[in-house]
Protein backbone atom coordinates (compact mmCIF):
# COMPACT_ATOMS: atom_id res chain seq x y z
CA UNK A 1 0.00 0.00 0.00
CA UNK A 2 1.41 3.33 -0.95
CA UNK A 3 2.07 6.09 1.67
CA UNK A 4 1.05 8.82 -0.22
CA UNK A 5 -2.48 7.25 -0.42
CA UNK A 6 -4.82 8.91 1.84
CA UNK A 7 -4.81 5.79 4.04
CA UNK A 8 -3.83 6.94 7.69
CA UNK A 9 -0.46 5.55 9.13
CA UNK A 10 -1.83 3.50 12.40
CA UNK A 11 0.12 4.40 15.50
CA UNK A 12 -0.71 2.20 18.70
CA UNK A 13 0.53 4.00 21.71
CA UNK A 14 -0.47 7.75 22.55
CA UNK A 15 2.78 7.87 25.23
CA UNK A 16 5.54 10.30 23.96
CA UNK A 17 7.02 8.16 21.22
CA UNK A 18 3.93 7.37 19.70
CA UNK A 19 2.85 11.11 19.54
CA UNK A 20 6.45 12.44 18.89
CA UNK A 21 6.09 9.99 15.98
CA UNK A 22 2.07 11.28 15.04
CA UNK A 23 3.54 15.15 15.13
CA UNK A 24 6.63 14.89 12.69
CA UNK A 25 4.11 12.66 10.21
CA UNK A 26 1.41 15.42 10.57
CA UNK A 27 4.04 17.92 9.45
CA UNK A 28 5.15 16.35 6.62
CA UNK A 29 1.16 15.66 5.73
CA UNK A 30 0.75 12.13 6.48
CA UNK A 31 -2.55 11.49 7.88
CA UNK A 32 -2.24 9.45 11.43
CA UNK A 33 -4.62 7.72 13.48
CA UNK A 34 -3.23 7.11 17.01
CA UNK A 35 -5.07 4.92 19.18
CA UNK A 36 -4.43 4.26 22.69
CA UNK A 37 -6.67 1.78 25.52
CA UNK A 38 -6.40 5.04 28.65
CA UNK A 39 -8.32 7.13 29.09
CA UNK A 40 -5.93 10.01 28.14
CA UNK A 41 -2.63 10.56 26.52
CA UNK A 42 0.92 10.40 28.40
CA UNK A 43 1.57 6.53 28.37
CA UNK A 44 3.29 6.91 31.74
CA UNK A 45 3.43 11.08 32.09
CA UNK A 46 0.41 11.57 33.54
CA UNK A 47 -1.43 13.56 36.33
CA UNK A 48 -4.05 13.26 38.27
CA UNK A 49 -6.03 16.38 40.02
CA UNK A 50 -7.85 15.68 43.77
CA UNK A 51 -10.51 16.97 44.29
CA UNK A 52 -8.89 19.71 46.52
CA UNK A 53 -6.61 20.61 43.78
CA UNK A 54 -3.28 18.77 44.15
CA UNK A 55 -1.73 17.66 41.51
CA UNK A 56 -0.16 14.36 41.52
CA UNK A 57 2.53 13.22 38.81
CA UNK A 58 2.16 9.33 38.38
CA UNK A 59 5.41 8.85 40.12
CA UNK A 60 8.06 11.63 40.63
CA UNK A 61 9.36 12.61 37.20
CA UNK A 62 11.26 15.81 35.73
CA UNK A 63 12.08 16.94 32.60
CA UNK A 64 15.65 17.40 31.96
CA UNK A 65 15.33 21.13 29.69
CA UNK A 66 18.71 19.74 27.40
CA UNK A 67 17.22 16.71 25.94
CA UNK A 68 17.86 17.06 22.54
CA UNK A 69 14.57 15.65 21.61
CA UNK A 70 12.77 18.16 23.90
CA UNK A 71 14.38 20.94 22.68
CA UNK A 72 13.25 19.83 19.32
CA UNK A 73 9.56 19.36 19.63
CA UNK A 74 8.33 21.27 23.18
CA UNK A 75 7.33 24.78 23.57
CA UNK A 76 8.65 25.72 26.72
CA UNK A 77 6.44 28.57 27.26
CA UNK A 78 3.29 27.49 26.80
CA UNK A 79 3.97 24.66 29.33
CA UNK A 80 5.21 27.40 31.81
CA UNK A 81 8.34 25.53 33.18
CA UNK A 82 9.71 25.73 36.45
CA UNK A 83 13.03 24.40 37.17
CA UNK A 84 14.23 22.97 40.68
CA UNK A 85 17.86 24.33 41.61
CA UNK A 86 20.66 22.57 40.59
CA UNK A 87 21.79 20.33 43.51
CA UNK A 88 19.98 18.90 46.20
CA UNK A 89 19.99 18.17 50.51
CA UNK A 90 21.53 14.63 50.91
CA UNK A 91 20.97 13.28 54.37
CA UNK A 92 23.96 10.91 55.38
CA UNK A 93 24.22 7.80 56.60
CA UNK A 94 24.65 8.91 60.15
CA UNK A 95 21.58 11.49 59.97
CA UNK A 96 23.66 14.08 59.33
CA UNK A 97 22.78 16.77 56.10
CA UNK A 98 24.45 18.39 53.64
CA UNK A 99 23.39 21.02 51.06
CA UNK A 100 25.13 21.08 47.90
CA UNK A 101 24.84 23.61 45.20
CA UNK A 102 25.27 23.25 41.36
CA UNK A 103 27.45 19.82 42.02
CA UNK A 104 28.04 18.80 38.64
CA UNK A 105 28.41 22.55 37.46
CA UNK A 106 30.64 23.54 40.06
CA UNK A 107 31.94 20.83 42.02
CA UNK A 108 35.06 21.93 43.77
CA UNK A 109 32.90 24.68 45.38
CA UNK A 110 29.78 22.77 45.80
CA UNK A 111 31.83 19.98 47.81
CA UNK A 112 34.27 22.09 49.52
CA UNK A 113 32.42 23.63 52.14
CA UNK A 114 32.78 22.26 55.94
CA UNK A 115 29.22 21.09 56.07
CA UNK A 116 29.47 19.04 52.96
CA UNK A 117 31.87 15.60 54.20
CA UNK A 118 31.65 14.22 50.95
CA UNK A 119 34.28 12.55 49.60
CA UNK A 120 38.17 13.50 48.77
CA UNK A 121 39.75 15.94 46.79
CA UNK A 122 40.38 13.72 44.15
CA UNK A 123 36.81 12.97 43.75
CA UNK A 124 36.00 16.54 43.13
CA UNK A 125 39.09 16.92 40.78
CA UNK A 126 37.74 13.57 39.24
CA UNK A 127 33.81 14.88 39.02
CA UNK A 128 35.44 18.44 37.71
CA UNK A 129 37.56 16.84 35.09
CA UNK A 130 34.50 14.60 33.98
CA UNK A 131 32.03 18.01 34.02
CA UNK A 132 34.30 19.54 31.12
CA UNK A 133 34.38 15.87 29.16
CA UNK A 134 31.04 15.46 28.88
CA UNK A 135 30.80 19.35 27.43
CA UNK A 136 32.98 18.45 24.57
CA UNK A 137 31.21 15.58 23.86
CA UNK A 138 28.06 15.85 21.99
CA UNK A 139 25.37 13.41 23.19
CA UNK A 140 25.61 10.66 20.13
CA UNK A 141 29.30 10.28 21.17
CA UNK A 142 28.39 9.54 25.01
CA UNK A 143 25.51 7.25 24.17
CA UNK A 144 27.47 5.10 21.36
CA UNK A 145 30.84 5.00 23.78
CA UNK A 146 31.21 1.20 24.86
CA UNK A 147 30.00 0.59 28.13
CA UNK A 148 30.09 -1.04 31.13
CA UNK A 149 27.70 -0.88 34.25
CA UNK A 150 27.55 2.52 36.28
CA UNK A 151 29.06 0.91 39.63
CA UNK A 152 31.63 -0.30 37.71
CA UNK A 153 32.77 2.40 35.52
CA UNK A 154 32.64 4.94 38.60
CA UNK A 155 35.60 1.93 40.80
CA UNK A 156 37.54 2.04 37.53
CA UNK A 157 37.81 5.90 37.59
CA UNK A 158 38.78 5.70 40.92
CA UNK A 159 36.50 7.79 42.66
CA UNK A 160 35.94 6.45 46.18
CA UNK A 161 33.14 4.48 48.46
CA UNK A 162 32.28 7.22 50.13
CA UNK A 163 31.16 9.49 47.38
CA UNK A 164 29.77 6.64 45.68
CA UNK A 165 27.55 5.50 48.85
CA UNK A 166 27.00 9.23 49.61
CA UNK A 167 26.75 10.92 46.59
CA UNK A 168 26.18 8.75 43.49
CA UNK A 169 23.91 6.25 44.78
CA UNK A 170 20.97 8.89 46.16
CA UNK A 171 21.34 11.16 43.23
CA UNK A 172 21.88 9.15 39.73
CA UNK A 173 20.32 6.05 42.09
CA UNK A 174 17.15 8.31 42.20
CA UNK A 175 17.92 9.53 38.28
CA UNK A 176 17.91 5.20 37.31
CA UNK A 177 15.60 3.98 39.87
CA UNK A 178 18.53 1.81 40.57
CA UNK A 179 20.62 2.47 43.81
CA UNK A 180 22.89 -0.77 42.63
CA UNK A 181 24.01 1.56 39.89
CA UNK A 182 23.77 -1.54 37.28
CA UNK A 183 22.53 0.82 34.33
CA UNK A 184 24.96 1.48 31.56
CA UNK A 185 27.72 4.04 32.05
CA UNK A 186 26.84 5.41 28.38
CA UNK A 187 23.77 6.18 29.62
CA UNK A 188 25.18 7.61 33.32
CA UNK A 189 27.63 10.09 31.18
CA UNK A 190 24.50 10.89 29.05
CA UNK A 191 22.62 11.94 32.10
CA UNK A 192 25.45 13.65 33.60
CA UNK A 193 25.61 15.88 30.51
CA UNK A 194 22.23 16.32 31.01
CA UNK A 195 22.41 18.09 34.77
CA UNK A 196 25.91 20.04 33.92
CA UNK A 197 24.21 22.16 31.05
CA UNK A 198 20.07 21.98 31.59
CA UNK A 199 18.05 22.43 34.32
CA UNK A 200 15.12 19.89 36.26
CA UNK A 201 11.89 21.54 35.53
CA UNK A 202 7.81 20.47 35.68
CA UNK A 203 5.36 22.16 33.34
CA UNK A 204 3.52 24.72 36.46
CA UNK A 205 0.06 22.60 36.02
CA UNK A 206 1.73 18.88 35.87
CA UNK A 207 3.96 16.41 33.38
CA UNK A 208 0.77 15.40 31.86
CA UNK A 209 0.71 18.51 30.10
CA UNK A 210 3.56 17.57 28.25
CA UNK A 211 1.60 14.75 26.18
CA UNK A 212 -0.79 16.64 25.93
CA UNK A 213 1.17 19.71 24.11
CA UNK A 214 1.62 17.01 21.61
CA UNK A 215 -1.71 15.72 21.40
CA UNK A 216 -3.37 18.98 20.61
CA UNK A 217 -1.18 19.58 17.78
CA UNK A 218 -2.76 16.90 15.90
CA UNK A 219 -5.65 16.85 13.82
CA UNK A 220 -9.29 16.60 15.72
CA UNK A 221 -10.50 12.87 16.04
CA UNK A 222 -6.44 11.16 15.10
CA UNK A 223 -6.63 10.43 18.37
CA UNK A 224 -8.35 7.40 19.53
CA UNK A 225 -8.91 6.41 23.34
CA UNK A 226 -10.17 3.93 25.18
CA UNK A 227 -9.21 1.71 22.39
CA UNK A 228 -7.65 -1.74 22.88
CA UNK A 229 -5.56 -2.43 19.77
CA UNK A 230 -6.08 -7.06 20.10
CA UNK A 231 -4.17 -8.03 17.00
CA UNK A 232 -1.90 -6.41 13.83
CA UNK A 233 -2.27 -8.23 10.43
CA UNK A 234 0.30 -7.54 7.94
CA UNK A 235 -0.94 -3.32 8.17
CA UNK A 236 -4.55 -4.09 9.24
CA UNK A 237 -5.43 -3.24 12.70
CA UNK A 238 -7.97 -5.45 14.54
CA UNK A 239 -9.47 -4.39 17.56
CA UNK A 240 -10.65 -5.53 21.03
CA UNK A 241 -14.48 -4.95 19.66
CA UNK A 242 -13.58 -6.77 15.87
CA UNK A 243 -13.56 -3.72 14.19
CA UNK A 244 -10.70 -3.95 11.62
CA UNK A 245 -8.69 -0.91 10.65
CA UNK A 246 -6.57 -0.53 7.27
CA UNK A 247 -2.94 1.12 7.80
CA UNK A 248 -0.71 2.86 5.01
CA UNK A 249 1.89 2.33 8.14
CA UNK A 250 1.70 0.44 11.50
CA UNK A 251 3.90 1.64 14.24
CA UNK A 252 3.38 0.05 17.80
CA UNK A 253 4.20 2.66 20.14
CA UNK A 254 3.20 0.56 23.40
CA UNK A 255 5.80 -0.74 26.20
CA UNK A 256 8.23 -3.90 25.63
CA UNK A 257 5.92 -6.15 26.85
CA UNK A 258 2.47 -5.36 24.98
CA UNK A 259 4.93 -4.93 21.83
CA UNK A 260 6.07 -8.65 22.24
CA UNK A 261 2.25 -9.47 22.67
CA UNK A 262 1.25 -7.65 19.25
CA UNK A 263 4.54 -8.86 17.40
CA UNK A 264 5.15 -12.29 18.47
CA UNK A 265 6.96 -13.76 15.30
CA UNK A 266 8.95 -10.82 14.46
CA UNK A 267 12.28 -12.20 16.00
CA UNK A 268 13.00 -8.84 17.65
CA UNK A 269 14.15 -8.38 21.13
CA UNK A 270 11.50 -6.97 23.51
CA UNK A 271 13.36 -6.24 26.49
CA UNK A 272 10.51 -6.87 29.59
CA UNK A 273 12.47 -5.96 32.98
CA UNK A 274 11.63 -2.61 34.51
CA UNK A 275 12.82 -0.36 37.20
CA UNK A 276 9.90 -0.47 40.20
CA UNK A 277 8.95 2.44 42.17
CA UNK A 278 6.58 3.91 44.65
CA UNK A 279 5.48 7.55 45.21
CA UNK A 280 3.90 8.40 48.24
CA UNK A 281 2.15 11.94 48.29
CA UNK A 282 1.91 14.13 51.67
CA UNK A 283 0.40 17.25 52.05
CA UNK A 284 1.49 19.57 54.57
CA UNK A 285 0.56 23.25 55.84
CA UNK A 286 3.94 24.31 56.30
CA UNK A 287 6.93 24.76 53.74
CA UNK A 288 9.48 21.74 55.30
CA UNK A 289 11.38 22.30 52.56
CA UNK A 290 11.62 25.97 53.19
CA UNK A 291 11.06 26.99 49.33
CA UNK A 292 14.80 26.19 48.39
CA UNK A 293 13.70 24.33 45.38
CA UNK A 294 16.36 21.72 45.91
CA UNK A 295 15.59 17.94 45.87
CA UNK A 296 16.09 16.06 49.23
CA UNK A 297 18.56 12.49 48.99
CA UNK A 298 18.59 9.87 51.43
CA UNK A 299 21.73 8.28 51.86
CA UNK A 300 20.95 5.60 54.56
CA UNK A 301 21.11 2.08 52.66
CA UNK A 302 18.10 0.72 54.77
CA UNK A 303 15.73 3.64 53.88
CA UNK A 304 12.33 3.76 52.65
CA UNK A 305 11.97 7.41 51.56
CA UNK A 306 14.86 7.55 49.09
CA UNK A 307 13.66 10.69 47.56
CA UNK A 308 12.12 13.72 48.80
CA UNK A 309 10.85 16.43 46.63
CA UNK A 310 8.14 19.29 47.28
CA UNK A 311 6.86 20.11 43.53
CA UNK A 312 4.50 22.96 44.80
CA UNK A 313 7.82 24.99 46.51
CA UNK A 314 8.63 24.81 42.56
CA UNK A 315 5.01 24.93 40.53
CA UNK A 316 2.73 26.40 43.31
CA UNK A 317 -0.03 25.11 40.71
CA UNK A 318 0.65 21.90 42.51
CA UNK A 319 -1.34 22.16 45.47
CA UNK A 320 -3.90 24.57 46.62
CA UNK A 321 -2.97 27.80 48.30
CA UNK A 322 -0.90 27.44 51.92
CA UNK A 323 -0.23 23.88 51.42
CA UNK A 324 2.19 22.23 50.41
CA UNK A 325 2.70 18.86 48.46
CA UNK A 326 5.42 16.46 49.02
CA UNK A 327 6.50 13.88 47.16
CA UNK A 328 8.27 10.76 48.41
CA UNK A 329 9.80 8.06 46.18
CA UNK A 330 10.60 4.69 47.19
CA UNK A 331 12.70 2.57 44.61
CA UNK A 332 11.73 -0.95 44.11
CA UNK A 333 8.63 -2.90 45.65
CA UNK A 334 8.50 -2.74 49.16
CA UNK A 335 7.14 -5.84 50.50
CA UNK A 336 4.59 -3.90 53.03
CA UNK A 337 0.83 -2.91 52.73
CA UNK A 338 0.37 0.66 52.13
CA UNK A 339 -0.31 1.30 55.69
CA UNK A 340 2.31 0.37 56.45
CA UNK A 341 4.51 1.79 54.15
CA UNK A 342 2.65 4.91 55.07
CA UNK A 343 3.63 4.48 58.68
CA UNK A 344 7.21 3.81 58.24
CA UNK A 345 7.50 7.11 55.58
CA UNK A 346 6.19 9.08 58.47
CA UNK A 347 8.88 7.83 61.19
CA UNK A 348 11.63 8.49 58.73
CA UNK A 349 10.18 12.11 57.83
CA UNK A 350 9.45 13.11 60.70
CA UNK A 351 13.66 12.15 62.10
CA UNK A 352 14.48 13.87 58.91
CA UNK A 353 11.78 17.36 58.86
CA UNK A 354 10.55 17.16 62.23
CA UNK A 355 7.80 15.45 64.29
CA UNK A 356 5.23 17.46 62.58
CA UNK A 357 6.15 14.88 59.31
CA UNK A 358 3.54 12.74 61.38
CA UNK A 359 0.47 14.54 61.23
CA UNK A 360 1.44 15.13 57.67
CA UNK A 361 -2.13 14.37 55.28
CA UNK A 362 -1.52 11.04 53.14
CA UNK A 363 -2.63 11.55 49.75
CA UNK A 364 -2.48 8.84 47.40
CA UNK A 365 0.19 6.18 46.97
CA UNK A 366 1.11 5.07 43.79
CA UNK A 367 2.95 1.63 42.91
CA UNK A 368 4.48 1.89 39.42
CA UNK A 369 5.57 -1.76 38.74
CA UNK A 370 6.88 -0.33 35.12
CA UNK A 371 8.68 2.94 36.20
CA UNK A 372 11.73 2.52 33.72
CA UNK A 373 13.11 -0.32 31.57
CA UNK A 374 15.84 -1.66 32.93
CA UNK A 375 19.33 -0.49 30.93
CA UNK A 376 22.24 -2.92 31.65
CA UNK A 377 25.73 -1.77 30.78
CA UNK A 378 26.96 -2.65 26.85
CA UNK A 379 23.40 -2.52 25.64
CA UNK A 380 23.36 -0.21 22.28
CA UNK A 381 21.65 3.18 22.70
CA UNK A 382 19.17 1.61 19.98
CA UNK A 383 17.90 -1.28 18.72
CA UNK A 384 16.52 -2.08 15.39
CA UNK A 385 12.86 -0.20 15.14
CA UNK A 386 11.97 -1.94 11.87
CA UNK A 387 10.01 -4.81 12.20
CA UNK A 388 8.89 -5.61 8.79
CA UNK A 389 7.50 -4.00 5.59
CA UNK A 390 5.56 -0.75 6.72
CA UNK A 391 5.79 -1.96 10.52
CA UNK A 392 7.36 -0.14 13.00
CA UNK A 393 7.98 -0.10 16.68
CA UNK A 394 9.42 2.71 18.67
CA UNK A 395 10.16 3.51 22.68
CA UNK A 396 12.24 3.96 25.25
CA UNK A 397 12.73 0.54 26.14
CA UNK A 398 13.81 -0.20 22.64
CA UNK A 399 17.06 2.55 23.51
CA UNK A 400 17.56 3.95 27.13
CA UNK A 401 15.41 4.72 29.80
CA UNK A 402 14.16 7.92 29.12
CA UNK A 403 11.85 10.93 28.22
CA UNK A 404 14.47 11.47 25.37
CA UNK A 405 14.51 8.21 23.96
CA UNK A 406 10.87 7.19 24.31
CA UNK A 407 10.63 10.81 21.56
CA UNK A 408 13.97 9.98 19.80
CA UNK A 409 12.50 6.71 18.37
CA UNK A 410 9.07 8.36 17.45
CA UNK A 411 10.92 10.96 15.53
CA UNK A 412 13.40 8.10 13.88
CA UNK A 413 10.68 6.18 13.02
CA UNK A 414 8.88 8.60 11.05
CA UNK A 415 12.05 9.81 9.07
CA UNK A 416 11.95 5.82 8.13
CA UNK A 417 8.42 6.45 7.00
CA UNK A 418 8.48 9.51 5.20
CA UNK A 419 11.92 8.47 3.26
């Protein structure tokens, strides 16, 4: 079937891929249908609003503002960014805390300071020396460098334990959703690039609106929800109901494992292990983070709140006025009821922002069983998105674990198609 028919190129997945891949079609005319089973766009960016007016990201997410990809395709202003300062509180093993400022950036004065017993000098020379590397690299050459496994890579450059356990693990633990540091140190320079020359921001009324930017660039009625896509023919679409859809172009824009599901003979791999989390929402009618805009680490190995963040002390939009909403991530699946979980979050808050952390107002918890897909060292940046004559797949988990990928192989996918 020709693509310059009038047929619509099928896309099955309205996450970011899927619509990164719908916008650069509609630009270069294609017609595109995207169809998606939720009940909105976002794939896994999305937020919900209470009924009191919080706003809760599906898990803790930013958007790093140098993603190539992003930079591409976003308008910054219409989604009203606000960035979080560049560092973060890290609370030490021993309960002690330390602030540092612009780390990457400036490490030798962000470490240096009396308060801040994180590792040696040679670290900082080490993390100083790496800063100015990753600047005169360009991001293909970091992603394609041959790699090994974070952990690994960071022993072999010598930098010690303690700034591992202190510094490395909280912070690019948090980044991975992997305190083991296992991921691939491609993708760890990547992300380091990332933090040294962009900024952590959330659209002021959620990450859903991200998606959603996308979404409303398309045509009225290309997008299709609350449609289950049960079978691809060749480039016929059937669905959950029976109805059967003809493509010019099929491109399955779903996670690894519904992929595998909907392609099952095309000899691909369809990596299916993913990076757990859980994000606990407080609310609170002070400001315990005391408006610095700086994200809150958690150092101790036996933790439970890895991750503190308060998104409204960034985007006030987050939470109605004179409250405040904090965010809690836990990496990994907890074996504990959500009670319980609850519970235990309080305790540690409250050692770490004061007894008041009890009386603190529990929200919502949200267990995210496919946070990120997991990205093991000497993994390519990309695997092969062609899966046979005018059918496509495209995703994060098909590169690296990330907002930038998941767009990356929407947009590579539909230079395939319109070549």
């Amino acid at each position: 079937m020709s693509l310059s028919s009038a047929t619509p190129i099928i896309i099955i997945g309205a996450g970011m891929a899927g619509l990164t891949c719908a916008n650069y079609l509609h630009r270069a005319g294609r017609p595109v249908l995207v169809l998606d089973a939720a009940d909105a766009v976002g794939g896994r960016v999305r937020t919900d609003v209470t009924p009191e007016g919080y706003r809760l990201d599906r898990g803790f997410q930013v958007l790093q503002t140098r993603y190539p990809e992003v930079q591409r395709m976003l308008d910054y202003g219409a989604l009203q960014l606000r960035a979080f300062r560049s560092g973060a509180v890290i609370r030490l093993a021993n309960g002690r805390q330390t602030t540092l400022v612009n780390p990457l950036e400036q490490p030798l004065a962000a470490f240096s300071a009396l308060t801040s017993p994180i590792g040696t000098l040679a670290d900082k020379l080490r993390i100083a020396a790496l800063a100015q590397r990753v600047k005169s690299s360009t991001n293909q050459e970091l992603l394609d460098f041959p790699s090994s496994d974070t952990l690994s890579y960071l022993r072999q450059n010598g930098w010690s334990e303690q700034i591992i356990d202190s510094f490395f693990r909280p912070f690019f633990g948090g980044v991975f959703l992997d305190r083991g540091l296992s991921t691939g140190s491609n993708f760890f320079e990547f992300v380091f690039k990332q933090f040294v020359e962009g900024e952590a921001a959330i659209p002021a009324l959620g990450m859903q609106q991200i998606p959603e930017q996308l979404a409303a660039r398309l045509p009225a009625g290309s997008v299709r929800l609350n449609t289950s896509v049960e079978a691809i023919q060749g480039t016929r679409v059937r669905l959950a109901g029976g109805e059967t859809l003809a493509a010019a172009a099929v491109v399955v824009a779903v996670d690894g494992e519904a992929a595998a599901r909907l392609l099952p003979t095309s000899g691909l791999a369809y990596p299916t292990a993913w990076r757990r989390t859980t994000c606990t929402y407080f609310a609170a009618d002070n400001q315990p983070g005391k408006a610095d805009k700086l994200l809150r680490l958690n150092a101790a190995p036996d933790s439970l709140a890895h991750n503190v963040a308060f998104p409204s002390d960034v985007a006030p939009g987050y939470a109605p006025a004179g409250r405040t909403l904090v965010s809690v991530s836990t990496h990994g699946s907890p074996a504990l009821s959500e009670n319980d979980l609850t519970a235990r979050l309080r305790e540690e808050l409250a050692a770490w922002f004061g007894p008041e952390a009890r009386q603190w107002q529990h929200l919502r918890t949200y267990h995210i069983p496919q946070a990120l897909p997991v990205y093991p060292g000497g993994r390519p940046p990309q695997q092969p998105l062609q899966v046979a004559d005018n059918v496509y797949r495209c995703g994060d988990y098909a590169a690296y674990p990330s907002l930038n990928a998941a767009m990356a192989t929407g947009r590579v996918v539909a230079e395939a198609l319109l070549a």
